[in-house]
Protein backbone atom coordinates (compact mmCIF):
# COMPACT_ATOMS: atom_id res chain seq x y z
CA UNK A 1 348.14 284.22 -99.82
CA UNK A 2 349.01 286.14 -97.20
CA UNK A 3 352.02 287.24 -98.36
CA UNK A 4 350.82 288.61 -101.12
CA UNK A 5 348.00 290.59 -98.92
CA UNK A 6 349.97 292.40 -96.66
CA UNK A 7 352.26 294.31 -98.87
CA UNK A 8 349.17 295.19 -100.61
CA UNK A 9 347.66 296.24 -97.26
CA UNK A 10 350.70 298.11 -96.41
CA UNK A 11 351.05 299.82 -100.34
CA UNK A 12 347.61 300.59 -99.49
CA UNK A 13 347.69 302.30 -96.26
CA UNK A 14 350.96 304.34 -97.08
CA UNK A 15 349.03 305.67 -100.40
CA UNK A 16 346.11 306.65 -97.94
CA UNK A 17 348.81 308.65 -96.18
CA UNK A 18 350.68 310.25 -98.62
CA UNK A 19 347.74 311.66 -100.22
CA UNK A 20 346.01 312.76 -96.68
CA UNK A 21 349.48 314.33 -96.23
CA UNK A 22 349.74 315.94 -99.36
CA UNK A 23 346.31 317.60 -99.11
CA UNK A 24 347.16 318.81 -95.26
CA UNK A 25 350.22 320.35 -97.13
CA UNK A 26 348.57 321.76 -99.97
CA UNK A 27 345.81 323.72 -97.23
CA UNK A 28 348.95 324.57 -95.19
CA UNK A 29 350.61 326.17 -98.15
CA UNK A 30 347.55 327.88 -99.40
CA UNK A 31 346.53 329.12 -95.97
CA UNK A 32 350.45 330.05 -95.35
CA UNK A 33 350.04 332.06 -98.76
CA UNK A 34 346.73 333.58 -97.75
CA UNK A 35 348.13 334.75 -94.35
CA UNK A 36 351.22 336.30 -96.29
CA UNK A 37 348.56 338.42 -98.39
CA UNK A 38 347.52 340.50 -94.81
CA UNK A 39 350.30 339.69 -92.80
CA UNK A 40 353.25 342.07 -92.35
CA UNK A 41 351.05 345.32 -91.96
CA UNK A 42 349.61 344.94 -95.20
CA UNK A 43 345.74 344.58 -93.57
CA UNK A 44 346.42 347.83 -92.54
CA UNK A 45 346.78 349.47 -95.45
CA UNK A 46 344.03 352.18 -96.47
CA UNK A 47 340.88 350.59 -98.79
CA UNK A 48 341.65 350.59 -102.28
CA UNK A 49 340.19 352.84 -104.53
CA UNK A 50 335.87 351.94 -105.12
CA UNK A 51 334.35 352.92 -108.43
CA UNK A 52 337.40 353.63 -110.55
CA UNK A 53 338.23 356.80 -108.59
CA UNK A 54 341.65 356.36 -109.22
CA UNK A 55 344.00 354.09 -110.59
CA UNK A 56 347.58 353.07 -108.93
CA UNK A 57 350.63 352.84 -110.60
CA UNK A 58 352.09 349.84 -111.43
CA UNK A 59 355.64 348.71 -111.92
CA UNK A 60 357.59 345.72 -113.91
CA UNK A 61 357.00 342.99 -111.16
CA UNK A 62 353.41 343.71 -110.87
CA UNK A 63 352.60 343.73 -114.96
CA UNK A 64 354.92 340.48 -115.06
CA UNK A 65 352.93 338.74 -112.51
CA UNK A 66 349.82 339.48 -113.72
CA UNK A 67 350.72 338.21 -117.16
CA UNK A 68 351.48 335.33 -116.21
CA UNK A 69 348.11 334.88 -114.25
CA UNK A 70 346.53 336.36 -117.16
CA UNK A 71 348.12 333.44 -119.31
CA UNK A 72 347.55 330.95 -117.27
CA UNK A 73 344.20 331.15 -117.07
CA UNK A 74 343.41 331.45 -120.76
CA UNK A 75 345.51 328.07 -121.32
CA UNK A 76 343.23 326.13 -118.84
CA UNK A 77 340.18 327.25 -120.00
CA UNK A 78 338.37 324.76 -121.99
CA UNK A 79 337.94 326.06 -126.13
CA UNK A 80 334.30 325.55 -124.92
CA UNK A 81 332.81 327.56 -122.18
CA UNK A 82 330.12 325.45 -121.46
CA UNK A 83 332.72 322.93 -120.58
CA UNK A 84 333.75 322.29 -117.00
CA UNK A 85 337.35 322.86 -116.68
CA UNK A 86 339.36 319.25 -116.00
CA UNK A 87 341.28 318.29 -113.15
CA UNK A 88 344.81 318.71 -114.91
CA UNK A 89 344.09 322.11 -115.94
CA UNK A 90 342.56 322.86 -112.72
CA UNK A 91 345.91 321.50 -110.32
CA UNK A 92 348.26 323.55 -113.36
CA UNK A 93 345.93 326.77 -113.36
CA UNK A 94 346.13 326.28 -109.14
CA UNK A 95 349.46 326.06 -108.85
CA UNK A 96 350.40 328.88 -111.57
CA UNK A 97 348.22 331.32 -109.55
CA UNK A 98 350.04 330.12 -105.99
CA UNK A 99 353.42 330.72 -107.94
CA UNK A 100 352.59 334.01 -109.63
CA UNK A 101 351.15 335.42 -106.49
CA UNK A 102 353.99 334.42 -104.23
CA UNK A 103 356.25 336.16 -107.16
CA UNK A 104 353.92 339.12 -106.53
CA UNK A 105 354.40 339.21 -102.75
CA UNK A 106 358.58 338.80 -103.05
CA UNK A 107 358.88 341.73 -105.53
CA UNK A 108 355.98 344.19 -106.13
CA UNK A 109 357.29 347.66 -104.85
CA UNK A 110 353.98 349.64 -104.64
CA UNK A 111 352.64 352.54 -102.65
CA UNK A 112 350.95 351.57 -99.41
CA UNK A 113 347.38 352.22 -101.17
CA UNK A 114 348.49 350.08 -104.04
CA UNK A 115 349.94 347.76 -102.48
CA UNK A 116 346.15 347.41 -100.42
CA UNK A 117 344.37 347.18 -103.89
CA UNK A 118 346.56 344.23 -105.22
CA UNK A 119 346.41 342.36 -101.53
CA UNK A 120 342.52 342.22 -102.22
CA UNK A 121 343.20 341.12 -105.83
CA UNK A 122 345.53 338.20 -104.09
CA UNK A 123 343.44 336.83 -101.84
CA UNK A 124 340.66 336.52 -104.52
CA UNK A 125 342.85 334.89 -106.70
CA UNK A 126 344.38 332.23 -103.77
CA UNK A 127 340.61 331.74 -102.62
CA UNK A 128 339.81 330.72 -106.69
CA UNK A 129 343.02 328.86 -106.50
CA UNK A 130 341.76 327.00 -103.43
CA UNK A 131 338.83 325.80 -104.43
CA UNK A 132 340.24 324.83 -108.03
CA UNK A 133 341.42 321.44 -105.82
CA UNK A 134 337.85 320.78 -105.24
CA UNK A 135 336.03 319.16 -108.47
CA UNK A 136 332.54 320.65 -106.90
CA UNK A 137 334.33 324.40 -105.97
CA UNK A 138 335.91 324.39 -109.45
CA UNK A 139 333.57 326.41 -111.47
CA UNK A 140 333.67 328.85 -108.31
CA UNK A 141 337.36 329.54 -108.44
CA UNK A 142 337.44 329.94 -112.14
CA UNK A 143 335.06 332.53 -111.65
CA UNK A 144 336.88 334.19 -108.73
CA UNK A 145 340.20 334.19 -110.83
CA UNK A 146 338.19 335.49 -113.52
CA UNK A 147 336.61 338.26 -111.98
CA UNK A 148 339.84 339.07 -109.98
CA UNK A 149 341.80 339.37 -113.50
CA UNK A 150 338.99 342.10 -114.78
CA UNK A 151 339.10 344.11 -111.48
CA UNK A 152 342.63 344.87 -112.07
CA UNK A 153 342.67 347.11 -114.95
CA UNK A 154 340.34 348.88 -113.28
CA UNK A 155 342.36 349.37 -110.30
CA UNK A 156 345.94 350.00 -111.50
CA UNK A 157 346.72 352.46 -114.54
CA UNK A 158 348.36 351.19 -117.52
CA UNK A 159 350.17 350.07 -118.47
CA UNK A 160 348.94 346.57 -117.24
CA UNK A 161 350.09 343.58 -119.06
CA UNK A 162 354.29 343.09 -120.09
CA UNK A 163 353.51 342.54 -123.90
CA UNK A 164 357.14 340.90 -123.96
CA UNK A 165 355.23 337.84 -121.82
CA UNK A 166 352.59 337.98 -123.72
CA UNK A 167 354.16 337.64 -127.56
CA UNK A 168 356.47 335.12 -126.06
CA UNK A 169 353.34 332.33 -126.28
């Protein structure tokens, strides 16, 4: 009997640890990502624009990225909105919003102003991203992605979406 009880013990404990491990990584990646988003001078930057006073320009990287973000969100979304969203959609919608923001950060060319409007968009979307991981947060960070994904046609002038993405469903 026991030796069929400490392998189980052992199968056990290193489950315990991968999954301790692989949350620590997933906060150390997020918070990495986060950091990224105001590191580098870009906290610096002036305020962006309040009220719609004026738009920035965008350029391919940013309208690709934000496609993306824009599709991944609609596929997660439950066809019913009074529907929580589930876990799987949650981790995919989580990790497509890490990925398209890091893709954002490598190769978004934008004014310094612009560049300070779409830093605020990021960390809105990687704090909705965040708490996606957490089944009582999750309604939270839909909303945040949600909301971030409506404040940026308002802040950059079009156009805002790559309609090559888009018909490519």
């Amino acid at each position: 009997m026991k030796a069929v009880i400490q392998p189980l013990a052992w199968g056990l404990a290193m489950a315990s640890m991968l999954a301790l491990a692989s949350g620590v990584a997933l906060d150390v990646v997020v918070d990495t990502a986060q950091a990224t988003v105001t590191h580098d001078g870009h906290g610096a930057h002036a305020a962006p624009p309040a009220g719609g006073e004026q738009q920035w320009a965008t350029d391919a990287a940013l309208r690709e990225g934000m496609t993306r973000l824009r599709q991944a969100a609609e596929a997660a979304l439950p066809d019913d909105p009074a529907q929580p969203m589930g876990e799987r959609q949650a981790l995919a919608l989580q990790k497509e919003v890490e990925d398209s923001v890091s893709y954002l950060i490598a190769n978004c060319e934008l004014s310094a102003q612009a560049d300070a409007a779409l830093h605020g968009l990021l960390a809105d979307l990687l704090g909705g991203a965040k708490a996606l991981a957490v089944p009582a947060e999750r309604a939270d960070g839909v909303q945040r992605i949600h909301v971030a994904l409506e404040r940026y046609p308002n802040l950059f002038a079009p156009p805002h979406w790559n309609e090559t993405v888009i018909s490519g469903q």
